[in-house]
C-alpha atoms as a PDB file:
ATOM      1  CA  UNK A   1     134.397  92.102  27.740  1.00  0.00           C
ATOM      2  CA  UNK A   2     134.061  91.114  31.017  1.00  0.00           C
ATOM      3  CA  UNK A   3     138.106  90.867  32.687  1.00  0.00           C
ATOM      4  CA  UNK A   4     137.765  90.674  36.509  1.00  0.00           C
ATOM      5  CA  UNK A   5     136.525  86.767  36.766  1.00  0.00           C
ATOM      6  CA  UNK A   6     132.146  87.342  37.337  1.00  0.00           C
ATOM      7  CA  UNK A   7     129.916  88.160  34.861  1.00  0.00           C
ATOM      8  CA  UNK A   8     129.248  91.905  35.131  1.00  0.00           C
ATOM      9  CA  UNK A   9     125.879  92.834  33.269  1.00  0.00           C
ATOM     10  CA  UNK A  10     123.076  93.675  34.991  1.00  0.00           C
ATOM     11  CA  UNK A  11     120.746  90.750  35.263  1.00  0.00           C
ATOM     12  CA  UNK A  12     118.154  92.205  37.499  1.00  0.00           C
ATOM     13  CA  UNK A  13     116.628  89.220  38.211  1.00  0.00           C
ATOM     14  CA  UNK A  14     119.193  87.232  39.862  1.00  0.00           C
ATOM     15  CA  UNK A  15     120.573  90.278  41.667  1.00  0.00           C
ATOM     16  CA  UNK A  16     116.874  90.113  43.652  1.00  0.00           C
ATOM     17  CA  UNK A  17     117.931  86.662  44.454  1.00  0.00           C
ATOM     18  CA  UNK A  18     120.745  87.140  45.561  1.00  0.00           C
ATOM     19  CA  UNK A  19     119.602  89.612  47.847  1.00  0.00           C
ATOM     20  CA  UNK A  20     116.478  87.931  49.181  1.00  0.00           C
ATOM     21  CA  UNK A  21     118.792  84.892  49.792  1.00  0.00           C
ATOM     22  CA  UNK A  22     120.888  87.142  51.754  1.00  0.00           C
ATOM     23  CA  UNK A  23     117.755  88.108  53.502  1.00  0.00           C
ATOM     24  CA  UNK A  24     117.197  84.463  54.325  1.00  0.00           C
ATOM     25  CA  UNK A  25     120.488  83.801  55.106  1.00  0.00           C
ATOM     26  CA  UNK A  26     120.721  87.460  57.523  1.00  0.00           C
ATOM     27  CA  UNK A  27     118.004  86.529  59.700  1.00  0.00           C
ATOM     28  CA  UNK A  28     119.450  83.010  60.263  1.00  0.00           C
ATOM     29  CA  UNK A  29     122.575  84.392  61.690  1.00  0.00           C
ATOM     30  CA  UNK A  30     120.962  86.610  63.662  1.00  0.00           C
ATOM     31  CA  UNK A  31     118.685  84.003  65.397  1.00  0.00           C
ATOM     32  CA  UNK A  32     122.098  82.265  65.898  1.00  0.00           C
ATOM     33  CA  UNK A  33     123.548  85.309  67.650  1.00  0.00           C
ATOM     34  CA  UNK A  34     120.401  86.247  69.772  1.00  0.00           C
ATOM     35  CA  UNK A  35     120.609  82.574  70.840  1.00  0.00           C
ATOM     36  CA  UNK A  36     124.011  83.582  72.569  1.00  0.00           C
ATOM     37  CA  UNK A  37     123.741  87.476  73.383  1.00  0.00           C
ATOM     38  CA  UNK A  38     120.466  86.553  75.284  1.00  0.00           C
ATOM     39  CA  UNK A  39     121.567  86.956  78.679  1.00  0.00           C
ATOM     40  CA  UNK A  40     122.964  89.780  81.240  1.00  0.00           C
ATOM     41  CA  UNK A  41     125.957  90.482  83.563  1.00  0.00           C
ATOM     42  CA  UNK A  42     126.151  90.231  86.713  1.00  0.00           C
ATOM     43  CA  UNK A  43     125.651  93.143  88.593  1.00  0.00           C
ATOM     44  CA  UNK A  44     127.813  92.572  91.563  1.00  0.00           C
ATOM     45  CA  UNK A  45     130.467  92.275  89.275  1.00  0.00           C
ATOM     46  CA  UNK A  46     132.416  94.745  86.960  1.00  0.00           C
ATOM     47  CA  UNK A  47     134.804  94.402  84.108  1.00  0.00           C
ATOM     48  CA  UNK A  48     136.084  91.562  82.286  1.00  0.00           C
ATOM     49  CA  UNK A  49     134.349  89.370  85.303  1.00  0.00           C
ATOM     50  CA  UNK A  50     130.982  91.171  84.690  1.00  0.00           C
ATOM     51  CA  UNK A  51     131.186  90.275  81.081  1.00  0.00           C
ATOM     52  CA  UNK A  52     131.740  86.552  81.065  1.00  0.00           C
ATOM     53  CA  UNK A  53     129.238  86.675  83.897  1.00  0.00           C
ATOM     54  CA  UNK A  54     126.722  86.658  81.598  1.00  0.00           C
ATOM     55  CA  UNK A  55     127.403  83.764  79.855  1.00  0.00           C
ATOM     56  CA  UNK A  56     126.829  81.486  82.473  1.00  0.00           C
ATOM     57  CA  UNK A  57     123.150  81.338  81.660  1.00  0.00           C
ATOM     58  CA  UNK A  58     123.642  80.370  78.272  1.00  0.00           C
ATOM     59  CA  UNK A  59     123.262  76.878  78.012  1.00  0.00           C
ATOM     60  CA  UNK A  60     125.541  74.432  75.695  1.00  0.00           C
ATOM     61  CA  UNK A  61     123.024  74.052  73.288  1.00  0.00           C
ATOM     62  CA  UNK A  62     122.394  77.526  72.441  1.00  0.00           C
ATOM     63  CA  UNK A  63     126.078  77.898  72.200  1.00  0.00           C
ATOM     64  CA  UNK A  64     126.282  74.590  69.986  1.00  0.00           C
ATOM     65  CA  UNK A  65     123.407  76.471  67.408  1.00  0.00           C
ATOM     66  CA  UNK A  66     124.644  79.652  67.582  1.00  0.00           C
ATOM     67  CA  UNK A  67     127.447  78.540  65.862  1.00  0.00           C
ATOM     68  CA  UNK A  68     125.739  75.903  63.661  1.00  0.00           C
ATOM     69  CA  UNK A  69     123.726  78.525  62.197  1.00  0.00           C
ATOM     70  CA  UNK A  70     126.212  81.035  61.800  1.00  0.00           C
ATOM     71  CA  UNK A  71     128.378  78.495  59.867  1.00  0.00           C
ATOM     72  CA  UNK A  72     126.229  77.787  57.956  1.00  0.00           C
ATOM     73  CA  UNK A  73     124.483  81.577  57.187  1.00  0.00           C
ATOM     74  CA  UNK A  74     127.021  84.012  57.291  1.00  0.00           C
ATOM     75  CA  UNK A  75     129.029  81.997  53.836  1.00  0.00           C
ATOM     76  CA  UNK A  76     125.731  82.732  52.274  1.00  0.00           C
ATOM     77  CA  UNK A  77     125.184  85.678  53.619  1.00  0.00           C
ATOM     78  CA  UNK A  78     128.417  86.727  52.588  1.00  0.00           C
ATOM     79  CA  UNK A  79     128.302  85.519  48.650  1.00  0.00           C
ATOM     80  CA  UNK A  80     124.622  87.411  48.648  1.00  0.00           C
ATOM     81  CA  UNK A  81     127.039  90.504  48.250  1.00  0.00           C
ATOM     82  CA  UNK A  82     127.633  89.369  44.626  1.00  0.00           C
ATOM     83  CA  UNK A  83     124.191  90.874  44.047  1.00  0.00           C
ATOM     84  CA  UNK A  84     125.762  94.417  44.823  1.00  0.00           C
ATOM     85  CA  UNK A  85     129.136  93.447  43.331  1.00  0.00           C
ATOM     86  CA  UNK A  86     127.248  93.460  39.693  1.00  0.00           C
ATOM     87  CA  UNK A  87     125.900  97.041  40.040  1.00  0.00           C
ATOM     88  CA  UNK A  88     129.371  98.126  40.160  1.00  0.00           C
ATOM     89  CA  UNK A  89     131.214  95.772  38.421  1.00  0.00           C
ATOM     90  CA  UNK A  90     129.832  97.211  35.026  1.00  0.00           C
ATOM     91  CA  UNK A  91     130.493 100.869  35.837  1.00  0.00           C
ATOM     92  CA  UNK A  92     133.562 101.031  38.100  1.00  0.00           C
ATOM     93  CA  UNK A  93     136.211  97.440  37.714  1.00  0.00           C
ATOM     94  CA  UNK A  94     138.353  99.048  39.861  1.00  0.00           C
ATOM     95  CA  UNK A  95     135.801  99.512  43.053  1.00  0.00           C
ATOM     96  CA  UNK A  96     134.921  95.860  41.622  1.00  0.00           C
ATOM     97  CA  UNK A  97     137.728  94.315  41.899  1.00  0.00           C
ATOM     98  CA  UNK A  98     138.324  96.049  45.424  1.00  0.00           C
ATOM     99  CA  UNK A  99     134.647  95.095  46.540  1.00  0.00           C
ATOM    100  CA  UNK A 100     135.392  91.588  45.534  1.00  0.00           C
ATOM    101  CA  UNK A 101     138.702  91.088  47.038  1.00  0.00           C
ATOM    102  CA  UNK A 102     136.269  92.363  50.372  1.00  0.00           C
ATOM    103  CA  UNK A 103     134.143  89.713  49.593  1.00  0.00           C
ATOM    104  CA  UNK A 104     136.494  86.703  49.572  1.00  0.00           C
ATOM    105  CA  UNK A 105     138.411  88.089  52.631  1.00  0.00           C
ATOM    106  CA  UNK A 106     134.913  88.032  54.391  1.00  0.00           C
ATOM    107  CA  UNK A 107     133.965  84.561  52.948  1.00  0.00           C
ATOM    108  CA  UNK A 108     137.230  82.847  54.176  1.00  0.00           C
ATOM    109  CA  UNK A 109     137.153  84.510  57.775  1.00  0.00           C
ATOM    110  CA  UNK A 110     133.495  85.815  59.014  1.00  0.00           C
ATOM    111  CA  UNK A 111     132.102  82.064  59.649  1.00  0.00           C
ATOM    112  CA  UNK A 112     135.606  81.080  61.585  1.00  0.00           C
ATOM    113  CA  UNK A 113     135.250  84.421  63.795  1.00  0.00           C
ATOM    114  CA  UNK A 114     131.957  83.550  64.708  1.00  0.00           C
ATOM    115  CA  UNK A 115     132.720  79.692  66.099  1.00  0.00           C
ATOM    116  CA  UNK A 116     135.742  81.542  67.989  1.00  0.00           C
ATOM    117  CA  UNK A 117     132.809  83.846  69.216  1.00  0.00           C
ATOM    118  CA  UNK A 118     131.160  80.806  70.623  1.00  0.00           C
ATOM    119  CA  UNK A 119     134.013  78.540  71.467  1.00  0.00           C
ATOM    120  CA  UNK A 120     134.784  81.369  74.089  1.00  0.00           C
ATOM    121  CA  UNK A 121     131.883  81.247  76.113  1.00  0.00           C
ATOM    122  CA  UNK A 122     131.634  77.336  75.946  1.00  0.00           C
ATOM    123  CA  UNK A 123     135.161  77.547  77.153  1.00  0.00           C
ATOM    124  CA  UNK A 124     134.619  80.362  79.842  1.00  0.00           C
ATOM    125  CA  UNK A 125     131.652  78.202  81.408  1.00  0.00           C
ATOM    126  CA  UNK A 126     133.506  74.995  81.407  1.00  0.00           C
ATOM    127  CA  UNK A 127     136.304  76.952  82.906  1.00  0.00           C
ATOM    128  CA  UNK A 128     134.152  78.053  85.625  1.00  0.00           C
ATOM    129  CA  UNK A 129     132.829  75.091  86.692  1.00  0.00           C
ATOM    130  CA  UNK A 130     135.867  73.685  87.127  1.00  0.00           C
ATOM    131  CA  UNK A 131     138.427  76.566  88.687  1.00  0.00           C
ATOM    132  CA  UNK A 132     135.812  79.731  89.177  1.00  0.00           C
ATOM    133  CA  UNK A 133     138.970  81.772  89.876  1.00  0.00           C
ATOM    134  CA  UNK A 134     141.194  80.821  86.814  1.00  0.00           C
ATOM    135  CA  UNK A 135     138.287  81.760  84.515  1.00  0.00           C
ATOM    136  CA  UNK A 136     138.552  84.549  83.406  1.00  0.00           C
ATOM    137  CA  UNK A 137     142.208  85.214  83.035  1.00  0.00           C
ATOM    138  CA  UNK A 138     142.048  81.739  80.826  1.00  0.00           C
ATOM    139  CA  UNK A 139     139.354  82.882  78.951  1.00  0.00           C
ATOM    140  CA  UNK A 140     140.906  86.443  78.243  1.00  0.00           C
ATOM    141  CA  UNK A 141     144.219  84.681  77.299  1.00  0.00           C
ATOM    142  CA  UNK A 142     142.375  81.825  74.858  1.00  0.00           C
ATOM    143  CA  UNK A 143     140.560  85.065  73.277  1.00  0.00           C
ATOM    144  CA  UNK A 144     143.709  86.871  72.601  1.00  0.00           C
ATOM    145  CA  UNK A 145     145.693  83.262  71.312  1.00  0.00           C
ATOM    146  CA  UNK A 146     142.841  82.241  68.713  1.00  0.00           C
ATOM    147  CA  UNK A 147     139.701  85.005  68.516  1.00  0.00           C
ATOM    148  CA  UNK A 148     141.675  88.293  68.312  1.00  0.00           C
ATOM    149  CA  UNK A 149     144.135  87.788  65.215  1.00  0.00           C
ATOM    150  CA  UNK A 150     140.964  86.174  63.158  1.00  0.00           C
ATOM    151  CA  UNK A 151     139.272  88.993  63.586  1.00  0.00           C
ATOM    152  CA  UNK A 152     142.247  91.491  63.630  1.00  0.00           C
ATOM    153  CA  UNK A 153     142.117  89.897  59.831  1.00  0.00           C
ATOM    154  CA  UNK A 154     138.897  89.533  59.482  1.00  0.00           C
ATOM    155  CA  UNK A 155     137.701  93.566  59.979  1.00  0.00           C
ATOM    156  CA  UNK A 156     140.594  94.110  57.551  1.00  0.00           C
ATOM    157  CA  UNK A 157     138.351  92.803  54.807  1.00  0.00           C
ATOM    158  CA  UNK A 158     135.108  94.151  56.713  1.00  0.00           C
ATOM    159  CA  UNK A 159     136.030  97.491  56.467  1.00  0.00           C
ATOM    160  CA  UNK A 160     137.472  97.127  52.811  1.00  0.00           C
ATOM    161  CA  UNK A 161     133.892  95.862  51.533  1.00  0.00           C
ATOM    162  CA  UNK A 162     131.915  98.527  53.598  1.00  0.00           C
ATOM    163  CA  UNK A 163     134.244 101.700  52.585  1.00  0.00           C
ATOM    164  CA  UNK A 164     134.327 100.388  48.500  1.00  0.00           C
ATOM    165  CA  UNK A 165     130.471 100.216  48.720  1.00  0.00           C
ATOM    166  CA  UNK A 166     129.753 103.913  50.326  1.00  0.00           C
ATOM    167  CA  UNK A 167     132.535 104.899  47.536  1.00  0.00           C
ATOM    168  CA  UNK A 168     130.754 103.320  44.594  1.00  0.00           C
ATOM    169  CA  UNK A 169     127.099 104.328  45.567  1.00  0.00           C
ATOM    170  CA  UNK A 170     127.904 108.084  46.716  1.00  0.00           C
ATOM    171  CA  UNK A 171     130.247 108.217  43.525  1.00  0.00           C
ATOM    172  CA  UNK A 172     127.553 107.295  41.400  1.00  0.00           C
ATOM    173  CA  UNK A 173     129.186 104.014  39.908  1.00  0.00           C
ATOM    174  CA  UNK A 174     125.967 101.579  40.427  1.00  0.00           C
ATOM    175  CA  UNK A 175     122.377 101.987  38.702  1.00  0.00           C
ATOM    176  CA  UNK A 176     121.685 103.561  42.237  1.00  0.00           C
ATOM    177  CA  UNK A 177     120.910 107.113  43.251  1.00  0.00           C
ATOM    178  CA  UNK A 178     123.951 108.421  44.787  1.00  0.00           C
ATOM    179  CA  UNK A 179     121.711 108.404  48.451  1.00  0.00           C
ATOM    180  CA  UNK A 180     121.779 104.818  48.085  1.00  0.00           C
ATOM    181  CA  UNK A 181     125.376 104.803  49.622  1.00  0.00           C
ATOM    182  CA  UNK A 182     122.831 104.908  53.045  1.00  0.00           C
ATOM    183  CA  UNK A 183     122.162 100.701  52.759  1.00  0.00           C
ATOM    184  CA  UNK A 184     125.376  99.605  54.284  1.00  0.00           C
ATOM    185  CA  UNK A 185     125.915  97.081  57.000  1.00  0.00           C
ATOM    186  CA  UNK A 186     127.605  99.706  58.704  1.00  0.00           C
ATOM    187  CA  UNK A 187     124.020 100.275  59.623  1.00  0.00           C
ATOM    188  CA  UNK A 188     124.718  97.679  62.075  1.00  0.00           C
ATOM    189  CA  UNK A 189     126.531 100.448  64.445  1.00  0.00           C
ATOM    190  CA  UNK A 190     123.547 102.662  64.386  1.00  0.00           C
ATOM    191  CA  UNK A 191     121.684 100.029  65.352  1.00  0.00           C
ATOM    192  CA  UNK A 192     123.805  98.921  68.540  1.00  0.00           C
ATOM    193  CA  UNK A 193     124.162 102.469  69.683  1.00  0.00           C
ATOM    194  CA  UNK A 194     120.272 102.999  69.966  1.00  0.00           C
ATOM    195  CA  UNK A 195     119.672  99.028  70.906  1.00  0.00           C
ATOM    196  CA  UNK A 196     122.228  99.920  73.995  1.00  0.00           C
ATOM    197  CA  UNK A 197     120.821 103.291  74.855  1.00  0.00           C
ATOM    198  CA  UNK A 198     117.954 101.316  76.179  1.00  0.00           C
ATOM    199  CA  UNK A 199     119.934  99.759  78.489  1.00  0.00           C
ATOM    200  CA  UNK A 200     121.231  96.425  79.710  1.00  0.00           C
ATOM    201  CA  UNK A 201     117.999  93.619  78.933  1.00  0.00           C
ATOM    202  CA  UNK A 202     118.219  90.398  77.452  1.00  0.00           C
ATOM    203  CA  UNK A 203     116.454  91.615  74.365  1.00  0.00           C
ATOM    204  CA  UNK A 204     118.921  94.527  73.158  1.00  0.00           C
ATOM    205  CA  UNK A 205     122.430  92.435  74.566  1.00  0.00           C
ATOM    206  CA  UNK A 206     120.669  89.468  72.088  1.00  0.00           C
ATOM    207  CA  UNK A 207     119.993  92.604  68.968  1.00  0.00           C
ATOM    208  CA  UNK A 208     123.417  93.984  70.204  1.00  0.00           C
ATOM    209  CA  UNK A 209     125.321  90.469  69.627  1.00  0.00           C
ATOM    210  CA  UNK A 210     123.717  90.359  66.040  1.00  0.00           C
ATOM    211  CA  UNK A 211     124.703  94.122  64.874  1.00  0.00           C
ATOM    212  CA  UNK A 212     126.458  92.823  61.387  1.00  0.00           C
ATOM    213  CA  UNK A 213     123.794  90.542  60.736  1.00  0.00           C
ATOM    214  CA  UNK A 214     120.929  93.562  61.090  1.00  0.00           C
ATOM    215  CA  UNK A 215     123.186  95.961  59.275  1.00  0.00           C
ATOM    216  CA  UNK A 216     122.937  93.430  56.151  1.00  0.00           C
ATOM    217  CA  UNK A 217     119.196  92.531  56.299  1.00  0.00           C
ATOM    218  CA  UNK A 218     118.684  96.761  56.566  1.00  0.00           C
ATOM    219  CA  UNK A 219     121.300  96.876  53.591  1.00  0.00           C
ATOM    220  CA  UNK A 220     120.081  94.004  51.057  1.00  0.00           C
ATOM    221  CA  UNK A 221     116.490  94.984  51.880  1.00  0.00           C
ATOM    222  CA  UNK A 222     116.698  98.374  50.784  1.00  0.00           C
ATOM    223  CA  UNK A 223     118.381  97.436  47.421  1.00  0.00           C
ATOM    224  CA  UNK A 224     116.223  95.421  47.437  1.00  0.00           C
ATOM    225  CA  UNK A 225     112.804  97.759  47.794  1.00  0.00           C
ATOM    226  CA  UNK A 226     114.390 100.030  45.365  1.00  0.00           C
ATOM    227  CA  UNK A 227     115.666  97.362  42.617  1.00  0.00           C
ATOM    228  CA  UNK A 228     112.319  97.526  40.600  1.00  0.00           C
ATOM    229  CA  UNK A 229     112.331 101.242  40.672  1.00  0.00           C
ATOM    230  CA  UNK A 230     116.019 100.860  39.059  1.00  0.00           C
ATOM    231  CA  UNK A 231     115.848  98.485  36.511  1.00  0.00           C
ATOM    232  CA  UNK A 232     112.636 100.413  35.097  1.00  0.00           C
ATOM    233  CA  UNK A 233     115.411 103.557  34.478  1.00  0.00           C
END
């Protein structure tokens, strides 16, 4: 009997649609966030100046859909998880219940972190056009008022999801060999550490901006690849 609110058996063929959906939804978000990490510092300047710097390329319109398609993907990106919720949900109702407590969390606060994300720079760059001085102390203060306790809340249920997943896989609570614990969006970090390595271009600050959104597409693509393989066992 199924006691924690989703049906839990393994219906193989809406878990693949629920990750290809995710897919879908991945790659949207990340066109959204290349459409605002596309750009570079200044090199004359350094710190918090030499960060905002780069923003004053971006134009309103790339800010406006970067955060139109981010609303819009990351609450479907997000549910897409449900897909890996069943494999565990079976098995394991207490990672379950965990996993889907990550979910919601995720759900209610990833789309509002990422408008902050782009209110920021829209505000920097009207900021600067206005007092060039002011701008970045104002910026740094509207941040810390609005983006930081979002996503102060936000990793909280980030982390949660990511951490209950590894534990599931590697503790062999899914139809997944325990090695599948590797297809995390924590692949994300891996991928900004060699992205960054390469050094400061328009192309890897763009792949840099959209870590979360890479680390997903990497995750629900290898469950993905390997689903068939499963459900045949």
């Amino acid at each position: 009997m199924n006691t924690i609110g989703i049906e839990n058996n393994l219906d193989w063929q809406r878990i693949r649609h629920l990750f290809k959906l995710g897919m879908i939804a991945s790659v949207m978000v990340l066109i959204g966030d290349m459409l605002l990490g596309w750009c570079v510092p200044d090199p004359a300047l350094s710190g918090m100046e030499a960060y905002f710097s780069k923003y004053r390329t971006v134009s309103d319109a790339r800010i406006f859909f970067s955060a139109l398609l981010g609303l819009i993907g990351i609450p479907v990106e997000v549910l897409s998880y449900f897909g890996v919720y069943r494999l565990m949900a079976d098995r394991s109702p207490r990672h379950a219940h965990a996993y889907r407590a990550g979910i919601l969390g995720m759900l209610t606060f990833g789309a509002l972190v990422h408008v902050i994300c782009c209110a920021v720079p829209f505000y920097y760059n009207k900021l600067y056009a206005l007092a060039p001085d002011d701008a970045v102390r104002s910026t740094v203060r509207f941040a810390a008022y609005f983006l930081l306790p979002a996503t102060a809340v936000f990793l909280i249920f980030f982390f949660l999801t990511a951490i209950v997943q590894i534990s599931a896989f590697a503790g062999g609570k899914t139809p997944y060999p325990k090695w599948c614990a590797v297809f995390s969006f924590l692949f994300g970090f891996a991928a900004i550490a060699l992205v960054r390595g390469i050094g400061e271009y328009p192309l890897t600050n763009a792949l840099s901006t959209g870590w979360i959104s890479l680390g997903s597409f990497f995750m629900l693509g290898g469950l993905l690849l390997l689903s068939h393989k499963q459900e045949g066992k």
